[in-house]
C-alpha atoms as a PDB file:
ATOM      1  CA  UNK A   1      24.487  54.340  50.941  1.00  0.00           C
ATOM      2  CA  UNK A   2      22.468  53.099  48.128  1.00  0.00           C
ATOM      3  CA  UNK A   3      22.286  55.475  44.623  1.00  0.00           C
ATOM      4  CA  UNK A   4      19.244  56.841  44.038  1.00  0.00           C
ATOM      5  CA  UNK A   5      18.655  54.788  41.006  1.00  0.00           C
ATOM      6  CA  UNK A   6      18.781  51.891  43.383  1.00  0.00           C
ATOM      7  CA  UNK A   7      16.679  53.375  45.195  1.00  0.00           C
ATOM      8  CA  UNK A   8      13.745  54.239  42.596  1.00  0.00           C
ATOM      9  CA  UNK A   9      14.403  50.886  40.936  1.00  0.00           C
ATOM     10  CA  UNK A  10      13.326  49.292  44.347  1.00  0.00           C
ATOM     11  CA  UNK A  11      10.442  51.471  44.403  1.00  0.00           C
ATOM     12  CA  UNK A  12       9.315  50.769  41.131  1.00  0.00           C
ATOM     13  CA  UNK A  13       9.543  47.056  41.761  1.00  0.00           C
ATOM     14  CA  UNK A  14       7.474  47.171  44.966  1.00  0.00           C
ATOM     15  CA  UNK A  15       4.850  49.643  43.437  1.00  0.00           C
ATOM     16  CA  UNK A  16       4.418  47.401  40.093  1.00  0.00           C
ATOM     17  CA  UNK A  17       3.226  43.625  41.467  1.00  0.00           C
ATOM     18  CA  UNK A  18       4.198  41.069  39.566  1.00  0.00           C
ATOM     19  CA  UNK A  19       8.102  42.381  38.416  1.00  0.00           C
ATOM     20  CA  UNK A  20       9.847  39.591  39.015  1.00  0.00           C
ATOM     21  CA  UNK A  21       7.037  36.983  38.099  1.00  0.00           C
ATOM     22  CA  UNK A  22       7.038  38.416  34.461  1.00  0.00           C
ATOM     23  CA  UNK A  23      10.617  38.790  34.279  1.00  0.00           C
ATOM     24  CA  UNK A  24       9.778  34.352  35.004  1.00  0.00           C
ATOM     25  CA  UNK A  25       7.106  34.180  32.461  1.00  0.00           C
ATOM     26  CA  UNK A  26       9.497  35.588  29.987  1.00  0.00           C
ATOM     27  CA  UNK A  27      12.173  32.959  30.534  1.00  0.00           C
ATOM     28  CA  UNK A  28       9.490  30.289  30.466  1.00  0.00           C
ATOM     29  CA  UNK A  29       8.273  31.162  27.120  1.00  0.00           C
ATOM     30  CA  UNK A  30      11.975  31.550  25.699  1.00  0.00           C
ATOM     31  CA  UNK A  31      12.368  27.981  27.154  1.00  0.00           C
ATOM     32  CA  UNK A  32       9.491  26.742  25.647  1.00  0.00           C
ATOM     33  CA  UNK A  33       9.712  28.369  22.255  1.00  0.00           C
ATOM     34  CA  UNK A  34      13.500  26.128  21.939  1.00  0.00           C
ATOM     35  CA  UNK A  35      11.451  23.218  23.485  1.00  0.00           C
ATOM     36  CA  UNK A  36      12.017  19.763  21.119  1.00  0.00           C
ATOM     37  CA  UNK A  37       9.049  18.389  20.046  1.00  0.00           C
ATOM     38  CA  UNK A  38       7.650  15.701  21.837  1.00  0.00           C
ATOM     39  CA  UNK A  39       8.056  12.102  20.459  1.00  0.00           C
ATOM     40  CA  UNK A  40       4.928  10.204  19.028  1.00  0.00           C
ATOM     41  CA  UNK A  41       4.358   6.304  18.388  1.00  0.00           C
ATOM     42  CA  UNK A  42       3.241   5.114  14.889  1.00  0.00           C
ATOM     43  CA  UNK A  43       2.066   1.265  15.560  1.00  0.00           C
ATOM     44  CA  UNK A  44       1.074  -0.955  12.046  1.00  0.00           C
ATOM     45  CA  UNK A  45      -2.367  -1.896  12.912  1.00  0.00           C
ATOM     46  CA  UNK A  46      -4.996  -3.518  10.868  1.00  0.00           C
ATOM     47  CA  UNK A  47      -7.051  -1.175   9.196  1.00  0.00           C
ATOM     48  CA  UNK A  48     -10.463  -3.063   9.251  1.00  0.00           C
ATOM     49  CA  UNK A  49      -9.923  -2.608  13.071  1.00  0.00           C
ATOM     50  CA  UNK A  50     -10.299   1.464  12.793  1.00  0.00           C
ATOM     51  CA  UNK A  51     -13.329   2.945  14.223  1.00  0.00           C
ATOM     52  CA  UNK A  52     -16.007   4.206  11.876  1.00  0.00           C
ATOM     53  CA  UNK A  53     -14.887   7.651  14.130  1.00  0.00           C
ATOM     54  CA  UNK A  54     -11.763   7.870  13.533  1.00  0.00           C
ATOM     55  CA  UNK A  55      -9.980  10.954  11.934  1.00  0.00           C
ATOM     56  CA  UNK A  56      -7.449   8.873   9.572  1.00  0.00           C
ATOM     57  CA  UNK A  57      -4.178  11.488   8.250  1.00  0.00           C
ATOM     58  CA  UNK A  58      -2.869  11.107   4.773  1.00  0.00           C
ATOM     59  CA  UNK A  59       0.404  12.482   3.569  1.00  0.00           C
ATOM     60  CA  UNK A  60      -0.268  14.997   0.718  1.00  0.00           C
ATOM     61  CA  UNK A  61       1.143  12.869  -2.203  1.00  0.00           C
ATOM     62  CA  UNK A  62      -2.112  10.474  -0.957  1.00  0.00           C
ATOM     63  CA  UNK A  63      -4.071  13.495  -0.633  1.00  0.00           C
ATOM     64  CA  UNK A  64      -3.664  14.500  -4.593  1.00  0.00           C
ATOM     65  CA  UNK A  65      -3.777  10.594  -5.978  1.00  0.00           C
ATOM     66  CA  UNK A  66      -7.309  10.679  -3.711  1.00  0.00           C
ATOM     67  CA  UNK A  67      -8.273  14.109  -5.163  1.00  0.00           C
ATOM     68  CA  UNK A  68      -7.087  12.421  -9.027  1.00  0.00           C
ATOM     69  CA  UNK A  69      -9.354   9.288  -8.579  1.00  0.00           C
ATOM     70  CA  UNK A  70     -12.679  10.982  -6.834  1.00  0.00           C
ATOM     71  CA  UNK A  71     -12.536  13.171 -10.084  1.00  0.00           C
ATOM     72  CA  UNK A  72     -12.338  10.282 -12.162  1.00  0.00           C
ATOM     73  CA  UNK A  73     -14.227   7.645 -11.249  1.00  0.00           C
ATOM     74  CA  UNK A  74     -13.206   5.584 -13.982  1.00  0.00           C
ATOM     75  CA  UNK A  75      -9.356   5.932 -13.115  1.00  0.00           C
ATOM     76  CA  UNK A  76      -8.102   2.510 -11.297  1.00  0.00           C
ATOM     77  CA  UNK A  77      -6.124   3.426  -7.943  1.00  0.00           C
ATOM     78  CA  UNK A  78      -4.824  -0.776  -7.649  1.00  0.00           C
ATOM     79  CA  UNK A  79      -0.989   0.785  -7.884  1.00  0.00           C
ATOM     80  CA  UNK A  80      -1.425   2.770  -4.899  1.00  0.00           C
ATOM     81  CA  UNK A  81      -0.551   0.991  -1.792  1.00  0.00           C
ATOM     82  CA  UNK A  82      -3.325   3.158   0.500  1.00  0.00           C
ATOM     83  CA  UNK A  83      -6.106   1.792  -1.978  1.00  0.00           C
ATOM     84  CA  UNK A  84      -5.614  -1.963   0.039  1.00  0.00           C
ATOM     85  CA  UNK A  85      -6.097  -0.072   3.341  1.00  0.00           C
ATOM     86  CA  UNK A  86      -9.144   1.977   1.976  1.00  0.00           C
ATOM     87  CA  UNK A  87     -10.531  -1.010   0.929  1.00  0.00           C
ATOM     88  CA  UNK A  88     -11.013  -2.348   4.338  1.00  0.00           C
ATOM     89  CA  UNK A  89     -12.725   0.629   5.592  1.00  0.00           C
ATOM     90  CA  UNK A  90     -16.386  -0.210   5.081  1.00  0.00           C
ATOM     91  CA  UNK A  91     -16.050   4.268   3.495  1.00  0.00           C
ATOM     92  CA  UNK A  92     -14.382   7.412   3.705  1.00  0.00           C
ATOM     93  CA  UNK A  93     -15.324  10.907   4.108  1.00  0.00           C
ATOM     94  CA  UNK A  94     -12.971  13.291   2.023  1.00  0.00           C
ATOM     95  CA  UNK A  95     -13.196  16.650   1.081  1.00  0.00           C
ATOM     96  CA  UNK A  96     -17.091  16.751   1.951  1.00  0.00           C
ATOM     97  CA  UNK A  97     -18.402  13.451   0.000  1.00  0.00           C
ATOM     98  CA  UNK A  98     -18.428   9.630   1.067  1.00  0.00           C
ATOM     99  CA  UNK A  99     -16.616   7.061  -1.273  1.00  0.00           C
ATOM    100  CA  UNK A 100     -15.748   3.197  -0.966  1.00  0.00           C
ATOM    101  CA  UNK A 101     -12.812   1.396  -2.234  1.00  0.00           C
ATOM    102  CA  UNK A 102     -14.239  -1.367  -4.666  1.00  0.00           C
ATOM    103  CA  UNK A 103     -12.309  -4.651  -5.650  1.00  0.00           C
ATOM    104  CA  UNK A 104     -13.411  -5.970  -8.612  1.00  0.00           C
ATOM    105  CA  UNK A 105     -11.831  -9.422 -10.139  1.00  0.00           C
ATOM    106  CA  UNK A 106     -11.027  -9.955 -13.814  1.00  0.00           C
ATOM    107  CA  UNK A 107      -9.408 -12.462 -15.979  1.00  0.00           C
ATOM    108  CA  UNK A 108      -9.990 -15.983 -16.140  1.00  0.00           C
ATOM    109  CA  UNK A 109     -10.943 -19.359 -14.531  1.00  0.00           C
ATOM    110  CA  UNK A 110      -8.823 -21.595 -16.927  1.00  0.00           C
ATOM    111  CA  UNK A 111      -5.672 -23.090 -16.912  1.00  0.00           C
ATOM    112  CA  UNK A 112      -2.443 -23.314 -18.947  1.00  0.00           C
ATOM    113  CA  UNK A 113      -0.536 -26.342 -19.348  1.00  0.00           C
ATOM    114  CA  UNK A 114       3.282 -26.353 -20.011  1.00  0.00           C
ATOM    115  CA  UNK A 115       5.114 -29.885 -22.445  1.00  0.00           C
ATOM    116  CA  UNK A 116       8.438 -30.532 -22.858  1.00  0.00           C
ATOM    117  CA  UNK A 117       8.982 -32.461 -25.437  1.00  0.00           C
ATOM    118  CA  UNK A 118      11.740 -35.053 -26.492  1.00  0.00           C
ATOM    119  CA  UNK A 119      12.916 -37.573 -29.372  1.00  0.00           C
ATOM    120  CA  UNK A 120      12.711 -41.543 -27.981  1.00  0.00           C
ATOM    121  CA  UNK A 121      14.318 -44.030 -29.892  1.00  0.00           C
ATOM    122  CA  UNK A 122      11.022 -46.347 -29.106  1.00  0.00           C
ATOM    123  CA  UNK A 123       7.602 -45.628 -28.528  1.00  0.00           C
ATOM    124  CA  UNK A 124       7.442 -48.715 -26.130  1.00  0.00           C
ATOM    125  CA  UNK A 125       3.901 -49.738 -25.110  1.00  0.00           C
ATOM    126  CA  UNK A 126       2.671 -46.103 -25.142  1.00  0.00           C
ATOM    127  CA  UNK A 127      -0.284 -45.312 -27.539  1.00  0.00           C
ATOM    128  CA  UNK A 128       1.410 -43.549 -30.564  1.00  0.00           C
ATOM    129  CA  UNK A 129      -0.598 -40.738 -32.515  1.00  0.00           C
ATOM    130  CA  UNK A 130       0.344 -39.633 -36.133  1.00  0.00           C
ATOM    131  CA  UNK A 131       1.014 -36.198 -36.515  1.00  0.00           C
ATOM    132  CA  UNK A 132       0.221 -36.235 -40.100  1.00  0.00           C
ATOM    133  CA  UNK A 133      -3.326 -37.381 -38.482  1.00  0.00           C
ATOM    134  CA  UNK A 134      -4.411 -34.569 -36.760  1.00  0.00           C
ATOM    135  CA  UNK A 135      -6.880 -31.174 -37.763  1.00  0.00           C
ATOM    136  CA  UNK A 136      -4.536 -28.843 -39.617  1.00  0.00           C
ATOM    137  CA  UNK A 137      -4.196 -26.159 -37.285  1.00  0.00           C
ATOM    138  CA  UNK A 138      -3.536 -28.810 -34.494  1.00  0.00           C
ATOM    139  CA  UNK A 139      -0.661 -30.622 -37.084  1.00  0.00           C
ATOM    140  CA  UNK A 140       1.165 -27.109 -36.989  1.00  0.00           C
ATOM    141  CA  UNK A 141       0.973 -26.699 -33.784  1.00  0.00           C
ATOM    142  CA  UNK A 142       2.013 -30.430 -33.076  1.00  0.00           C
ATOM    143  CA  UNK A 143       5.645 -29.491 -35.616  1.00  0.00           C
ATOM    144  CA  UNK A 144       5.966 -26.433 -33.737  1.00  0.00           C
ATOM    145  CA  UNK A 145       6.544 -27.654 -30.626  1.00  0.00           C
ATOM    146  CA  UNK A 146       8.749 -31.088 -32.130  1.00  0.00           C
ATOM    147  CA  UNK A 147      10.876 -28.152 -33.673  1.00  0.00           C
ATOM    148  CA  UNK A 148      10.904 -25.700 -30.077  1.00  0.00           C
ATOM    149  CA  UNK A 149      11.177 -28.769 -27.940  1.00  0.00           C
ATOM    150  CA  UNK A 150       8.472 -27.561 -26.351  1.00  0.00           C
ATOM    151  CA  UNK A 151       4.921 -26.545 -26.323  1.00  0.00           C
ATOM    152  CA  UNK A 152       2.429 -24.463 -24.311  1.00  0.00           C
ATOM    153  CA  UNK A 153      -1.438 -25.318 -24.209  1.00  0.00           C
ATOM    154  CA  UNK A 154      -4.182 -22.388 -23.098  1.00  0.00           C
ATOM    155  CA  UNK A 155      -7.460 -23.341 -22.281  1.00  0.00           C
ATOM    156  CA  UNK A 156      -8.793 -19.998 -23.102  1.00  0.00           C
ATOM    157  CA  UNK A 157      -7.261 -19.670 -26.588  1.00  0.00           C
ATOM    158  CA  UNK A 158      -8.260 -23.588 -27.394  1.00  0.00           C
ATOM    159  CA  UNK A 159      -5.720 -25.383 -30.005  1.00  0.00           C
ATOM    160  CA  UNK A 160      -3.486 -28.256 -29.679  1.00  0.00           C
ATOM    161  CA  UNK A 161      -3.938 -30.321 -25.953  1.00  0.00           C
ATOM    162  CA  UNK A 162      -1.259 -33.444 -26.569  1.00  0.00           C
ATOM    163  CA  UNK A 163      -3.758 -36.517 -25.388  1.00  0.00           C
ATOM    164  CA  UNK A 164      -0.809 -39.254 -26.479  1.00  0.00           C
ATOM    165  CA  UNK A 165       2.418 -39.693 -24.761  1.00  0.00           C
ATOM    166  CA  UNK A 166       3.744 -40.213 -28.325  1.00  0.00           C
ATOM    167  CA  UNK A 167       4.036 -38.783 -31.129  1.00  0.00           C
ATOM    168  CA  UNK A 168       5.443 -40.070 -34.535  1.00  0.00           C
ATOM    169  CA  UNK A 169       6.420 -37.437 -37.421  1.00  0.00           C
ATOM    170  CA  UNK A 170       9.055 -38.082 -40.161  1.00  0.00           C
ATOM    171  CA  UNK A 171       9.924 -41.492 -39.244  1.00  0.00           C
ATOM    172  CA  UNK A 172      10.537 -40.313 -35.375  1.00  0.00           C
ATOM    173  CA  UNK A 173       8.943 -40.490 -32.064  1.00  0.00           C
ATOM    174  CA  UNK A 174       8.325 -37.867 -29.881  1.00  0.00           C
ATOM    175  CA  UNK A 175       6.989 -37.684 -26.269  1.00  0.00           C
ATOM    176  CA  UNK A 176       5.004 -34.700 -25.074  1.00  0.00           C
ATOM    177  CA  UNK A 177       6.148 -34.385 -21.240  1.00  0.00           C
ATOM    178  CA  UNK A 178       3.514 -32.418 -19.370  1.00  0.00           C
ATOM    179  CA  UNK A 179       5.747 -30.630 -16.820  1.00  0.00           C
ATOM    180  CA  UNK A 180       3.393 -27.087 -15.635  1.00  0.00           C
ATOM    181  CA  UNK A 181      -0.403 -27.273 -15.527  1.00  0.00           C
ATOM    182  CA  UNK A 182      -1.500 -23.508 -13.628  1.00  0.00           C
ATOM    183  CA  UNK A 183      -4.479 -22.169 -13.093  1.00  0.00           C
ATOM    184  CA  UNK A 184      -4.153 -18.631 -15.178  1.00  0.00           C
ATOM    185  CA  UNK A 185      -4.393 -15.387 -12.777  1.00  0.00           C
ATOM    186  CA  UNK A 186      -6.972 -13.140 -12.361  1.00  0.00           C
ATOM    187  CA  UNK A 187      -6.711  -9.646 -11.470  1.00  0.00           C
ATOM    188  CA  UNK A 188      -7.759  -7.615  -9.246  1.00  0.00           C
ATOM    189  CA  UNK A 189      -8.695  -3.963  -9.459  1.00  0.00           C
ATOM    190  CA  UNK A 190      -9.091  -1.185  -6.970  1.00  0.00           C
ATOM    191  CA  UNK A 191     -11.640   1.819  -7.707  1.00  0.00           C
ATOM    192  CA  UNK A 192     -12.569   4.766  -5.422  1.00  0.00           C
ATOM    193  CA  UNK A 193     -16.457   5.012  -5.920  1.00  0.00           C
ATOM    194  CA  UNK A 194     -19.018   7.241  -4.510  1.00  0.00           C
ATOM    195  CA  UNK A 195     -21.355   6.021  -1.515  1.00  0.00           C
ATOM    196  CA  UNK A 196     -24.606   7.270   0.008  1.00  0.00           C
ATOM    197  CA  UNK A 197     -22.993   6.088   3.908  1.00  0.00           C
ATOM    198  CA  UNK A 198     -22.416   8.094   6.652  1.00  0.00           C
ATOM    199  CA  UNK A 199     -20.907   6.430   9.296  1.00  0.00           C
ATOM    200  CA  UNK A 200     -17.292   6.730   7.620  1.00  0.00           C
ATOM    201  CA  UNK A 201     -14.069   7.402   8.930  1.00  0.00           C
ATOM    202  CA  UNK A 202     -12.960  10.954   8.187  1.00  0.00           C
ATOM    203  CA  UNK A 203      -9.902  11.311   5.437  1.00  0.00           C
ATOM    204  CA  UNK A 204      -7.210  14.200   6.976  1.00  0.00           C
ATOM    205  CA  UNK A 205      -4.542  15.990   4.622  1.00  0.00           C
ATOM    206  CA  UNK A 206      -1.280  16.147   7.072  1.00  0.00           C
ATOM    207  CA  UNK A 207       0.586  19.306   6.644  1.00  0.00           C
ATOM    208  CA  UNK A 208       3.914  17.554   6.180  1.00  0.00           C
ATOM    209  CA  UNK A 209       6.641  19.443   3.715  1.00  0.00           C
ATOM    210  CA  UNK A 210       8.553  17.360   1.692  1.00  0.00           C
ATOM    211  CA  UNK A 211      11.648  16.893   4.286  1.00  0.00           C
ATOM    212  CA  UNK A 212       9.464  15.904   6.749  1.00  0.00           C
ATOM    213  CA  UNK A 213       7.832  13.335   4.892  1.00  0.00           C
ATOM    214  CA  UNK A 214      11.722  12.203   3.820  1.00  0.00           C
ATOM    215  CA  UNK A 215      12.598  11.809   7.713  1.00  0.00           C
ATOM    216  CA  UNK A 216       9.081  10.101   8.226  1.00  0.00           C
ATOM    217  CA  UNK A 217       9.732   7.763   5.610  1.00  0.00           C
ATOM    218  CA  UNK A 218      13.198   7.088   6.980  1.00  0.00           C
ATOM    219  CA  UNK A 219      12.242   5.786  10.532  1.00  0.00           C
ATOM    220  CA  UNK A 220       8.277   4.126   9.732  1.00  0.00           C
ATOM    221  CA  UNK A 221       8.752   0.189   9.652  1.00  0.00           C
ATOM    222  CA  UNK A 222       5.626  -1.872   8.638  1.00  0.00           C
ATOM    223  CA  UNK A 223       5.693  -4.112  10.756  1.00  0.00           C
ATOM    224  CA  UNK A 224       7.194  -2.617  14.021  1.00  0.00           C
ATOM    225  CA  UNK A 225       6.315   0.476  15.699  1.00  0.00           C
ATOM    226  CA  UNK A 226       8.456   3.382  15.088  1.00  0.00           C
ATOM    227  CA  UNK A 227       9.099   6.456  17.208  1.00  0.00           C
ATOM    228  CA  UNK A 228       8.682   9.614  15.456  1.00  0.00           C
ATOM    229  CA  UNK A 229      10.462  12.614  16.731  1.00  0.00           C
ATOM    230  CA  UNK A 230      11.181  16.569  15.588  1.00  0.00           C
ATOM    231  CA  UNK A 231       8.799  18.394  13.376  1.00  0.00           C
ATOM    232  CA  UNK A 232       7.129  15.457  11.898  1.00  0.00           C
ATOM    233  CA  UNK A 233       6.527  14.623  15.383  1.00  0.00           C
ATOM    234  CA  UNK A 234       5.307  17.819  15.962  1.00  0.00           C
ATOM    235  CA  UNK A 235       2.908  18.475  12.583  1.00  0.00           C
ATOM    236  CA  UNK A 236       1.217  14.943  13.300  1.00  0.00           C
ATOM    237  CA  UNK A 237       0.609  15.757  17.497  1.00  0.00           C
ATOM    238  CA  UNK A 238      -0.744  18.717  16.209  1.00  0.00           C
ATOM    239  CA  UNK A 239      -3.055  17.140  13.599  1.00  0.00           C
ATOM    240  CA  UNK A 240      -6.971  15.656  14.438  1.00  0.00           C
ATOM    241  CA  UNK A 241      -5.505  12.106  13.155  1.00  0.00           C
ATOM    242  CA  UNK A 242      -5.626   9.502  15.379  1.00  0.00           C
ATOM    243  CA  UNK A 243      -4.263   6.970  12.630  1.00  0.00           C
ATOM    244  CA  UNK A 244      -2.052   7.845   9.524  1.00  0.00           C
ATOM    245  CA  UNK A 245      -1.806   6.156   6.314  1.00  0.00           C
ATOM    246  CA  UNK A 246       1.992   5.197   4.160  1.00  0.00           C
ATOM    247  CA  UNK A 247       1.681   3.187   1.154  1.00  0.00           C
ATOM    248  CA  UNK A 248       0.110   0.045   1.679  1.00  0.00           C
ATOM    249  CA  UNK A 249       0.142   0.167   5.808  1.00  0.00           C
ATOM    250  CA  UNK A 250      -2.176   1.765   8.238  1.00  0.00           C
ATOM    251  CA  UNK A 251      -0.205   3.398  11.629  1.00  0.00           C
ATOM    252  CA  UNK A 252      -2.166   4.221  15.043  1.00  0.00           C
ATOM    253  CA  UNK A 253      -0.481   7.148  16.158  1.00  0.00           C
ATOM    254  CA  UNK A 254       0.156   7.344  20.051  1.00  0.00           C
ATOM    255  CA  UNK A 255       2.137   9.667  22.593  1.00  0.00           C
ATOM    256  CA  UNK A 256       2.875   7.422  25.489  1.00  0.00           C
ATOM    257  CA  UNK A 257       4.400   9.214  28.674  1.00  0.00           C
ATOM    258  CA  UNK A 258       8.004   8.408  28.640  1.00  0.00           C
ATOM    259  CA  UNK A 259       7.704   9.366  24.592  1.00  0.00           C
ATOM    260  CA  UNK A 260       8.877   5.952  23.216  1.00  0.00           C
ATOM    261  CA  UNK A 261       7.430   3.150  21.444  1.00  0.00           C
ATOM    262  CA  UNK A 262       7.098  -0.393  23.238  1.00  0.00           C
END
């Protein structure tokens, strides 16, 4: 014969619907609460393809440099590797305001040209100049480079161009080799400026601790997609961002169904 705390405890089950449904629910939520985060897909895409609506995350090292150079509009941002992906966005919203990347090119349109030059024992047919004939600064210059064995003309800072094959000084002959002639580099500079547009896509801090962004760091390639898994995984599902910026690359964040990248 059943106890009669068997008994009660039957009772108490049938009067109270629902016992054994909760008693579910409560294994369910243990279950989830151990639950690994699902995957998600970080794809290199090119960021002058984003939408003007997109919600673009940014790791919170980004987030301060960004904070640094809106402050400061002055302060050139070309050493940071999201500055090239800004730049393609026609504007950003961050932190309330709209700014623009701007890429502004410096230096110079002129050209270097780089001599060797060597000792012949005859000048041949070649037109021969007399380095005790030239302008004074250009007769230093001309030594110089008979002494170095080599000289270095910039059309910016003017001076001695070698327009002989041959030079004599001291009795000798000397033949200015042109072996180099470079355009000089400019440079380019990046600056984060403010703008009066409004169609911009919309800058997102990522909540990402410092080990997080380690393991992110560890499995993003730049030119491959990359699954993402654990609690980075997790902190970017979670986020509004439906691309994420690393250095100098731009990521479209997925979650495909079987939680792998293709």
């Amino acid at each position: 014969m059943p106890s009669r705390r068997t008994v009660l405890g039957t009772v108490a089950c049938a009067l109270v619907t629902g016992c054994s449904r909760l008693a579910d629910d409560s294994s369910t939520e243990e279950a989830t609460a151990t639950a690994t985060p699902a995957p998600v897909v970080l794809s290199p895409v090119d960021a002058a393809a984003v939408p003007e609506t997109a919600t673009v995350g940014v790791l919170p090292e980004t987030f301060g440099e960004l904070e640094a150079a809106t402050r400061d509009a002055s302060a050139a941002v070309t050493n940071h590797g999201w500055a090239r992906v800004l730049h393609k966005f026609h504007c950003f919203a961050f932190d309330g305001t709209t700014y623009t990347v701007v890429e502004r090119t410096s230096g110079s349109v002129g050209y270097v040209k780089e001599y060797s030059v060597s000792e012949v024992d005859d000048p041949g047919n070649e037109s021969t100049v007399r380095v005790a004939d030239l302008p004074g600064s250009h007769r230093h210059a001309a030594v110089d480079a008979i002494a170095a064995g080599k000289h270095r003309y910039d059309s910016d800072k003017g001076g001695f161009e070698p327009n002989s094959s041959v030079y004599a000084y001291n009795g000798s002959y000397y033949v200015f080799s042109l072996e180099v002639t470079a355009d000089k580099p400019t440079v380019v500079r990046y600056s984060v400026e403010p703008t009066d547009s409004d169609r911009c896509v919309t800058l997102e801090p990522l909540s990402l601790d410092a080990a997080q962004v380690e393991a992110l760091d560890a499995t993003l390639q730049p030119d491959a997609a990359s699954t993402v898994t654990d609690d980075p995984a997790q902190t970017l599902a979670a986020s509004d961002a439906g691309f994420v910026i690393r250095d100098g690359t731009c990521y479209e964040l997925s979650t495909p169904s079987n939680g792998t990248a293709t």
